[in-house]
Protein backbone atom coordinates (compact mmCIF):
# COMPACT_ATOMS: atom_id res chain seq x y z
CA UNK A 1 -69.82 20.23 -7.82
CA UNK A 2 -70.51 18.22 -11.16
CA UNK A 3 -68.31 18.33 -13.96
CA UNK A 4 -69.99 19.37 -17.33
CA UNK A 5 -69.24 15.97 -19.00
CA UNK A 6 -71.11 14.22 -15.57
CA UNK A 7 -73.79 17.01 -15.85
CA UNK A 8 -74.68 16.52 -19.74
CA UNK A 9 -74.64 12.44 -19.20
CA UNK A 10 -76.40 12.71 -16.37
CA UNK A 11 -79.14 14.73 -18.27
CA UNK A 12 -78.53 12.59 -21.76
CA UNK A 13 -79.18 9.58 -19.51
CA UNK A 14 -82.02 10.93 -17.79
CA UNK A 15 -83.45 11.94 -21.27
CA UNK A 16 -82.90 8.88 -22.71
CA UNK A 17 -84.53 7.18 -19.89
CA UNK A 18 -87.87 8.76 -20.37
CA UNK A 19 -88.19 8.49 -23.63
CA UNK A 20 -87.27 4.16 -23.80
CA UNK A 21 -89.57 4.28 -20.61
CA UNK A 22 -92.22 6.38 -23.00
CA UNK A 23 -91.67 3.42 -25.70
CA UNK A 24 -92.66 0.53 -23.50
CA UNK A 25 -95.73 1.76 -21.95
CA UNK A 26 -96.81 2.63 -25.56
CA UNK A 27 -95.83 -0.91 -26.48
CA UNK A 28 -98.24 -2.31 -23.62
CA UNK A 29 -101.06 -0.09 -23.50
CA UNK A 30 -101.10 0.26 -27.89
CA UNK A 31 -104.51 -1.27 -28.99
CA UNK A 32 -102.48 -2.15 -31.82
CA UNK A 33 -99.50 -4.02 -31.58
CA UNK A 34 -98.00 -3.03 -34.46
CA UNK A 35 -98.53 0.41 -33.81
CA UNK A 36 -96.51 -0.25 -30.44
CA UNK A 37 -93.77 -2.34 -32.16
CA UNK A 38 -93.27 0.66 -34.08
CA UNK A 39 -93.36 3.25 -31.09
CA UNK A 40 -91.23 1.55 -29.29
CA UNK A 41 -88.28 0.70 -31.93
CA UNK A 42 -88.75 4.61 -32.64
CA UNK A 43 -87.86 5.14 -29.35
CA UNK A 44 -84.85 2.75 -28.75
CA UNK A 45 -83.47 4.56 -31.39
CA UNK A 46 -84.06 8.14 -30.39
CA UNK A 47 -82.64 7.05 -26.77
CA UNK A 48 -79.64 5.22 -28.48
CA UNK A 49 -79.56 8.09 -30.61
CA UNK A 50 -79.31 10.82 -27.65
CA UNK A 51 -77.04 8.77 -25.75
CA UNK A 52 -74.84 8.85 -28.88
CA UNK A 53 -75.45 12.41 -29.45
CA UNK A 54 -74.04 13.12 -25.94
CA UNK A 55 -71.00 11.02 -26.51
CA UNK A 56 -70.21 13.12 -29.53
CA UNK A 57 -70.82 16.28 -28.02
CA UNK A 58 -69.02 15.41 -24.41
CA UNK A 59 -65.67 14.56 -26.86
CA UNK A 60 -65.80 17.52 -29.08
CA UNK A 61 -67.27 20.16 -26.70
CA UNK A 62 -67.10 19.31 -23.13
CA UNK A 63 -63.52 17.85 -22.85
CA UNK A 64 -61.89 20.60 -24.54
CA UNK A 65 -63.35 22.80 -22.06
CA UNK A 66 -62.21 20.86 -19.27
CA UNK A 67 -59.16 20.34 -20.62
CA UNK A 68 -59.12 24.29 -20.90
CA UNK A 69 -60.10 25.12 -17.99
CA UNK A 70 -57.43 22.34 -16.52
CA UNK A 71 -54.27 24.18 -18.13
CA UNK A 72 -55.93 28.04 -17.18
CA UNK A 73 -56.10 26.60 -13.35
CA UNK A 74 -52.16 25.27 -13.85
CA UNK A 75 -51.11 28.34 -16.15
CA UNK A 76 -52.31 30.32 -12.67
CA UNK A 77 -50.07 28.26 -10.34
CA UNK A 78 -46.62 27.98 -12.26
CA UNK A 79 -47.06 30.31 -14.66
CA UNK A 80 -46.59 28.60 -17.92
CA UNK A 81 -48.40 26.31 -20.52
CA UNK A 82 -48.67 23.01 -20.09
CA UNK A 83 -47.58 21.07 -23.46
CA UNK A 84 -49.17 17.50 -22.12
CA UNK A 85 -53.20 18.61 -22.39
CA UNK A 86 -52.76 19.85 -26.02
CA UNK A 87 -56.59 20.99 -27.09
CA UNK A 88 -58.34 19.44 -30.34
CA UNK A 89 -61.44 20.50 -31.33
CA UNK A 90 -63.43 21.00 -34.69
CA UNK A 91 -65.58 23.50 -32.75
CA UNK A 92 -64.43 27.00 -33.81
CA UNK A 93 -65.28 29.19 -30.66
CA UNK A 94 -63.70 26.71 -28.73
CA UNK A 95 -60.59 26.07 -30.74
CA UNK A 96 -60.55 30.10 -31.11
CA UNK A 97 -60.62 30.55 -27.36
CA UNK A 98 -57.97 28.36 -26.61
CA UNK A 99 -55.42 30.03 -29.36
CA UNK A 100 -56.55 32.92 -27.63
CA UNK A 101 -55.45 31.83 -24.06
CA UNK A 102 -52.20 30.48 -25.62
CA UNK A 103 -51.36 33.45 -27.40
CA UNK A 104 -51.85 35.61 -23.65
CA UNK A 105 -49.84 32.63 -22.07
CA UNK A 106 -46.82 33.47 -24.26
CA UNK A 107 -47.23 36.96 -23.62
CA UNK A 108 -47.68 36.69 -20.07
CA UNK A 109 -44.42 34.06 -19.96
CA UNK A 110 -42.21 36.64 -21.90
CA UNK A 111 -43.37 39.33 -19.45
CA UNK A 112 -42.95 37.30 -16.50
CA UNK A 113 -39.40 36.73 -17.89
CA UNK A 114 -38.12 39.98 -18.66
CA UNK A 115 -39.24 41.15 -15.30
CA UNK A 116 -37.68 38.17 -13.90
CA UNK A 117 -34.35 39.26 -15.37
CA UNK A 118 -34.96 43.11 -14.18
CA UNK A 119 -35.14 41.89 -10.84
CA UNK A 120 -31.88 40.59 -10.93
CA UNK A 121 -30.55 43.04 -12.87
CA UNK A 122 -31.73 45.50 -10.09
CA UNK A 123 -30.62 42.82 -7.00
CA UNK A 124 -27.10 42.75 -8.40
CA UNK A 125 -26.85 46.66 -8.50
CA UNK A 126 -28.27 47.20 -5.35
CA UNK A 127 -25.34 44.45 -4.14
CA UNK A 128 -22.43 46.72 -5.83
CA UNK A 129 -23.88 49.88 -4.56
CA UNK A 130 -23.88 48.55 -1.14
CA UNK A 131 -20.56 46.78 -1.64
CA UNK A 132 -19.39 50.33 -2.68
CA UNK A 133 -21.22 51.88 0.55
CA UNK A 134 -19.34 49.47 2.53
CA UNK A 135 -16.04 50.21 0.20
CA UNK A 136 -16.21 54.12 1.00
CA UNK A 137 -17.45 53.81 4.48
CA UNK A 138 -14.45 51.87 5.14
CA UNK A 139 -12.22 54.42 3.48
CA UNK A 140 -14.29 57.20 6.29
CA UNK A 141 -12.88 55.29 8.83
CA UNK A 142 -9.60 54.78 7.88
CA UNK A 143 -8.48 58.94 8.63
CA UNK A 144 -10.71 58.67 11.71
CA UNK A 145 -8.03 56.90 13.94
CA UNK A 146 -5.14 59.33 13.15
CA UNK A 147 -7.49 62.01 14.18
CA UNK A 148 -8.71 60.76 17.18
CA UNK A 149 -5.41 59.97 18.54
CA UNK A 150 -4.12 63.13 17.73
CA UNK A 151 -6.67 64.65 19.39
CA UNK A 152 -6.37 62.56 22.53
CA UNK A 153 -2.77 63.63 22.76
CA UNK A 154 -3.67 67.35 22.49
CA UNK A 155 -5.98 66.65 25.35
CA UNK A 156 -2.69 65.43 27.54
CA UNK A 157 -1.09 68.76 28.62
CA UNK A 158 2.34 66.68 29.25
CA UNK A 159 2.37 65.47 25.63
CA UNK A 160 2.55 68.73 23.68
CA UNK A 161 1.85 71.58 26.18
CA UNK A 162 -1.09 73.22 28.04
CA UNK A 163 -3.81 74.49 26.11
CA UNK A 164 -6.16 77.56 26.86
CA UNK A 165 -9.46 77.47 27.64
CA UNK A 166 -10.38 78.04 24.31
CA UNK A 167 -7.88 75.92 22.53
CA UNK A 168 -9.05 72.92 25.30
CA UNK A 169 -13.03 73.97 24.47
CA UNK A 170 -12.24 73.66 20.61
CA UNK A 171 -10.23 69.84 21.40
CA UNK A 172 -12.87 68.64 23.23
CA UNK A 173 -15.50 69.63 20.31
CA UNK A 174 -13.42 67.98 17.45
CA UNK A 175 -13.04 64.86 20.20
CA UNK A 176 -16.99 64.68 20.39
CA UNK A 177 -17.07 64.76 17.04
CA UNK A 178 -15.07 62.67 15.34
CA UNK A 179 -16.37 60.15 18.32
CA UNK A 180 -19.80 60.90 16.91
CA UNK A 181 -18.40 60.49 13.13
CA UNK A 182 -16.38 57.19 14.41
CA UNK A 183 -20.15 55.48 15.73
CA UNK A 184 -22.07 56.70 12.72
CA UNK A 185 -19.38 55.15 10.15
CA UNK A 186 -18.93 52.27 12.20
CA UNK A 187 -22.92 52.09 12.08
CA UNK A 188 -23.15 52.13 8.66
CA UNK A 189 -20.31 49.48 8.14
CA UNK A 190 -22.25 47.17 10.17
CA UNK A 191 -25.46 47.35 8.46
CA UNK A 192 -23.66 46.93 4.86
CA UNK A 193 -22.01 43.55 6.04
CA UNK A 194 -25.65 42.52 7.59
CA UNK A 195 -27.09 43.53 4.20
CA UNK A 196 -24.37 41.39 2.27
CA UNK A 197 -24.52 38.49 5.16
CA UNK A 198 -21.10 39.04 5.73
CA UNK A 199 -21.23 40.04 9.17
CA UNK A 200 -18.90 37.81 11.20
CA UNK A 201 -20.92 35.69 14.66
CA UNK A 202 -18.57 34.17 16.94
CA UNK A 203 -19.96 31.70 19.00
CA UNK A 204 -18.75 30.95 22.52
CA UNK A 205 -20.14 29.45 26.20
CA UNK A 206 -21.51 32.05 28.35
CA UNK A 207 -22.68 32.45 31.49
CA UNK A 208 -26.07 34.93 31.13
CA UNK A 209 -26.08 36.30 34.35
CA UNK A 210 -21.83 37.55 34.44
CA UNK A 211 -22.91 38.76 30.46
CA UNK A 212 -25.64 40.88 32.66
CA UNK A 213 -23.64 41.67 35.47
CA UNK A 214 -20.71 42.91 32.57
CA UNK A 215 -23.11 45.16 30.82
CA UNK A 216 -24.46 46.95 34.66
CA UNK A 217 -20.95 47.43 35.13
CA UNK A 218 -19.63 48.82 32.34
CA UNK A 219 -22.97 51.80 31.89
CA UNK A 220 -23.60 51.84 36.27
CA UNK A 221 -21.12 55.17 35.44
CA UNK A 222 -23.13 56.53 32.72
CA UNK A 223 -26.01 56.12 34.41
CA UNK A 224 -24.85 57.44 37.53
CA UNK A 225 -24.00 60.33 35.77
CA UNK A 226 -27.31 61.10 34.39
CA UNK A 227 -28.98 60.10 37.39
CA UNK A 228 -30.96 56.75 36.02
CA UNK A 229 -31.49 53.81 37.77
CA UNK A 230 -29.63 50.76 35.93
CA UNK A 231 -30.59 47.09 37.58
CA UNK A 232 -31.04 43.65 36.62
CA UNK A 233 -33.13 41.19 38.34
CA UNK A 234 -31.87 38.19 37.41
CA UNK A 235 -29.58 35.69 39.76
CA UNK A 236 -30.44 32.24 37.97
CA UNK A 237 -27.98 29.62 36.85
CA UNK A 238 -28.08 29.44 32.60
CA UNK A 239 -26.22 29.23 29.80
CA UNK A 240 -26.16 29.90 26.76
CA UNK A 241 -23.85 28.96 22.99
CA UNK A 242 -23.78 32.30 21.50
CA UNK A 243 -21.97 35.46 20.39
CA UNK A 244 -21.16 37.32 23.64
CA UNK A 245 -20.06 40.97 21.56
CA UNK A 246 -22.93 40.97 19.46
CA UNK A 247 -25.38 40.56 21.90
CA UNK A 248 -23.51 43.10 24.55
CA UNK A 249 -23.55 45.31 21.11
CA UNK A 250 -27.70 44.91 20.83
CA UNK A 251 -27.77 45.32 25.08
CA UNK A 252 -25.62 48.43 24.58
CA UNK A 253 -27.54 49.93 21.40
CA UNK A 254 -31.28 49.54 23.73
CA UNK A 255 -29.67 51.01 27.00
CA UNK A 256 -28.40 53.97 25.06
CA UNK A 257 -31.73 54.56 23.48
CA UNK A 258 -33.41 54.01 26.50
CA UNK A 259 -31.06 56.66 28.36
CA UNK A 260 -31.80 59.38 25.91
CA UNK A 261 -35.94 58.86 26.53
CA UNK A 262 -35.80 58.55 30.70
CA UNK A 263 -36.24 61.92 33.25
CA UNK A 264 -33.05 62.34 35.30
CA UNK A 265 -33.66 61.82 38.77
CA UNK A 266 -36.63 59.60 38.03
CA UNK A 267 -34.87 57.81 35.07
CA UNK A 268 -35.25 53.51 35.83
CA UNK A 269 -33.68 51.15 32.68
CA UNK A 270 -34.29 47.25 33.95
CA UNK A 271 -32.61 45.05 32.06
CA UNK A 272 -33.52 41.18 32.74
CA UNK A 273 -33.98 37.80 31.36
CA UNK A 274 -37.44 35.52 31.28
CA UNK A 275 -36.38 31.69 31.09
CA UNK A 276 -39.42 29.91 30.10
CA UNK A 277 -38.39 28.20 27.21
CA UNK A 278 -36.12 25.34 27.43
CA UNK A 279 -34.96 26.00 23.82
CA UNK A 280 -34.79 29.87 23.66
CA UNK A 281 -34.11 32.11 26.17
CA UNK A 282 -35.96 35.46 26.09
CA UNK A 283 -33.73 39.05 27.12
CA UNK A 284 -35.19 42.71 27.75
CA UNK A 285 -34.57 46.20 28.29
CA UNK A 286 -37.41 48.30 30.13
CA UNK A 287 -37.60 52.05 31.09
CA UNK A 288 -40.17 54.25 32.38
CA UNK A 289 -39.33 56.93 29.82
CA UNK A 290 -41.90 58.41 27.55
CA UNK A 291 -42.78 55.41 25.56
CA UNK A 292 -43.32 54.93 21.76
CA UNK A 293 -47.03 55.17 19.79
CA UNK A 294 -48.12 52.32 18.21
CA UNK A 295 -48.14 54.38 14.96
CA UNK A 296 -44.59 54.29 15.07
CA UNK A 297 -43.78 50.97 16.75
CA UNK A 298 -44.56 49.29 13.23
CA UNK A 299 -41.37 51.25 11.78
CA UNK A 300 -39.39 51.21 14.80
CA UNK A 301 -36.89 48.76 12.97
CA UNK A 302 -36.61 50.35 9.68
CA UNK A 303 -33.01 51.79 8.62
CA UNK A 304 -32.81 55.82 9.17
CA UNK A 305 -35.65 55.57 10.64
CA UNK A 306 -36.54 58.26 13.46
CA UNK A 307 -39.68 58.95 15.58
CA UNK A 308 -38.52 62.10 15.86
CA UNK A 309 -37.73 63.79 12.46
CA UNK A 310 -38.01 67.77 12.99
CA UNK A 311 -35.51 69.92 12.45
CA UNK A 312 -35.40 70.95 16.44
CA UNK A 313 -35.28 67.06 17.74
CA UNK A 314 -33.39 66.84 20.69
CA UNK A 315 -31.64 63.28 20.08
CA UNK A 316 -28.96 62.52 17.63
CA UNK A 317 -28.48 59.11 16.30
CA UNK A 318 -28.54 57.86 12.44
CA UNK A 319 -31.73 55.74 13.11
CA UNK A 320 -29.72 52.57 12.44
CA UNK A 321 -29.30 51.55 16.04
CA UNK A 322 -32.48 49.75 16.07
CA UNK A 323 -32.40 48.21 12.55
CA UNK A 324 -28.63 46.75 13.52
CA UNK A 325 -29.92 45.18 16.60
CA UNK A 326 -32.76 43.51 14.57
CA UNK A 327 -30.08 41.64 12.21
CA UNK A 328 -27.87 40.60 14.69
CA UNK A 329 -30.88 38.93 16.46
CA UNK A 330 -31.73 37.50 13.32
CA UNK A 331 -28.38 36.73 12.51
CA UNK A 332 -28.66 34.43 15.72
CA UNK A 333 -31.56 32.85 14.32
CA UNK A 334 -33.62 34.86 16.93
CA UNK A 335 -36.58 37.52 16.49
CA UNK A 336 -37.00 41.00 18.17
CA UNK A 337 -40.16 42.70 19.18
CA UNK A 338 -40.97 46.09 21.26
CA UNK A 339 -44.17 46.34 23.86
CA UNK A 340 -44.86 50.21 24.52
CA UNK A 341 -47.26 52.17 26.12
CA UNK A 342 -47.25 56.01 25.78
CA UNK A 343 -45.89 57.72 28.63
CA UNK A 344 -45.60 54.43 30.66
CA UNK A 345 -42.56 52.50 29.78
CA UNK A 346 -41.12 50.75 26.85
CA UNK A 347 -39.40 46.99 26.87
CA UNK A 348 -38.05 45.95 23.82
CA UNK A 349 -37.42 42.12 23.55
CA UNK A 350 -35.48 39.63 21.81
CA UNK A 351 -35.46 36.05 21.82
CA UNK A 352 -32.33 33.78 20.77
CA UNK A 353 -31.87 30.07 21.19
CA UNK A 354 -29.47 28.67 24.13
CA UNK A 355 -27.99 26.46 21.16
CA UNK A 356 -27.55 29.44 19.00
CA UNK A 357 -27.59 28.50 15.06
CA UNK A 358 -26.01 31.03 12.62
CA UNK A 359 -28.03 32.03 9.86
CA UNK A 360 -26.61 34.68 6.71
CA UNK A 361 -29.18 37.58 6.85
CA UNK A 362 -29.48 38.86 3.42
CA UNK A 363 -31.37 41.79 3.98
CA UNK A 364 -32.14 44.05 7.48
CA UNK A 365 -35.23 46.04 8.03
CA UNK A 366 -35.51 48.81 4.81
């Protein structure tokens, strides 16, 4: 596309072409020479003169305007004026429009500014009040462990006597309870320290298939209990550099959620490893339980969230499960993903490398 100086030269030129062109077949064909003569100095100077003309106007008119249109095309990219391509002009409209756009670039700077400075003012109170969430979940916790180990001991009918069936009915309710209370708060601590990237990765050797064989063993019980089929399928030979309690903790967060959607009896959780990659190595959990829309698989890793939310839901859980397995992942420079079909099974994914790199997660799924 032409430039308007190249355009206006290119038509001054063409102009001014013509009319010296006009001049010397005047000049040759005039009966009278001096009538030619004449004709054809007239039009030297009226092609001089346009070519002159179109200087003038190219440095009063059509630079500015490029030179406009320059700083509007960087004021859109950083934001601000440029001082180097200062505009003068003698033209009014033009000198007009270009106050104009200087006086909205200020405006827009000092707007661009202020918000600039809300958004940190809001960043740094969103840090305290999580740094206080953190502060008083930590405080929750603290009473927690005298309770629970008081109630443990009431449980032990040699410690402080035998209870009645309705005294042992009532101990085993606060038990479940506070047990409940202990995972939510614990919950809630971790996501604070994953939203303040203060959530601590050890990094260690491991062997993936005893990390596999570990996590069988330690919910076969569980699952035998509830009648679900718990298997792995892998026997290869890898290893991998990485956190072995954080990613037991994201293993032990999907199994639980998967328990809680399979059918007793028919109940299968599969829990396996693809090694394609020679860089990452790729983990799953998959159950035949009654699978998750895709309406709600885009939200699946938000905090609180639940794909269940009435007030007769079945399963408990504080909907940060998910969203805490998501920022450990990340935290182990990995991603996370879920495949679903409705009524068909559910495998939720994640991918770290075998040379894991720590990364600070600033902020987990809202």
């Amino acid at each position: 596309m032409l430039s308007i100086k190249h355009t206006l030269f290119l038509v001054s030129g063409s102009s001014s072409f013509i009319i010296f062109y006009m001049g010397i077949v005047n000049y040759i064909t005039s009966p009278d020479k001096s009538t030619g003569i004449i004709l054809l100095i007239f039009s030297v100077l009226v092609a001089i003169g346009t070519l002159l003309a179109t200087v003038y106007i190219s440095k009063s008119i059509t630079k500015p305007i490029e030179k406009l249109a320059y700083n509007m095309a960087e004021f859109s990219k950083i934001n601000k004026i440029s001082k180097k391509n200062m505009i003068k002009t003698n033209v009014k409209k033009i000198f007009e429009l270009n106050e104009n756009f200087k006086s909205m670039g200020d405006k827009v700077e000092r707007t661009i500014e202020v918000q600039m400075e809300y958004v940190k003012k809001l960043k740094e109170i969103d840090k305290r009040k999580v740094e206080f969430s953190s502060m008083v979940s930590h405080e929750l916790k603290t009473p927690l462990v005298p309770i629970l180990g008081y109630v443990q001991m009431l449980q032990k009918e040699d410690l402080f006597g035998k209870l009645n069936e309705k005294q042992r009915e009532a101990v085993d309710e606060i038990y479940l309870s506070t047990i409940k209370l202990q995972r939510l708060v614990g919950d809630i601590l971790t996501t604070q320290k994953l939203d303040l990237g203060k959530l601590v990765f050890e990094k260690d050797n491991l062997t993936v298939l005893e990390l596999l064989q570990d996590i069988i063993k330690e919910f076969s019980p569980i699952a035998s209990e509830r009648k679900i089929k718990l298997s792995t399928n892998f026997n290869g030979d890898v290893h991998i550099f990485s956190d072995k309690d954080r990613i037991n903790q994201v293993f032990s967060n999907l199994i639980k959620n998967a328990m809680d959607f399979v059918s007793p009896n028919t109940g299968i959780i599969e829990i396996g490893v693809n090694d394609k990659d020679t860089e990452k190595l790729e983990f799953f959990v998959r159950d035949n339980g009654t699978g998750i829309s895709s309406d709600h698989q885009k939200d699946i890793f938000k905090k609180f969230y639940q794909i269940d939310t009435s007030s007769s839901r079945k399963r408990s859980g504080s909907g940060l499960g998910l969203a805490i397995c998501k920022g450990i992942i990340e935290g182990l420079n990995g991603k996370m993903w879920v495949k679903s079909e409705k009524d068909v099974q559910t495998t939720f994914y994640f991918e770290i490398p075998k040379k894991s790199t720590i990364v600070s997660i600033k902020n987990i799924s809202k």
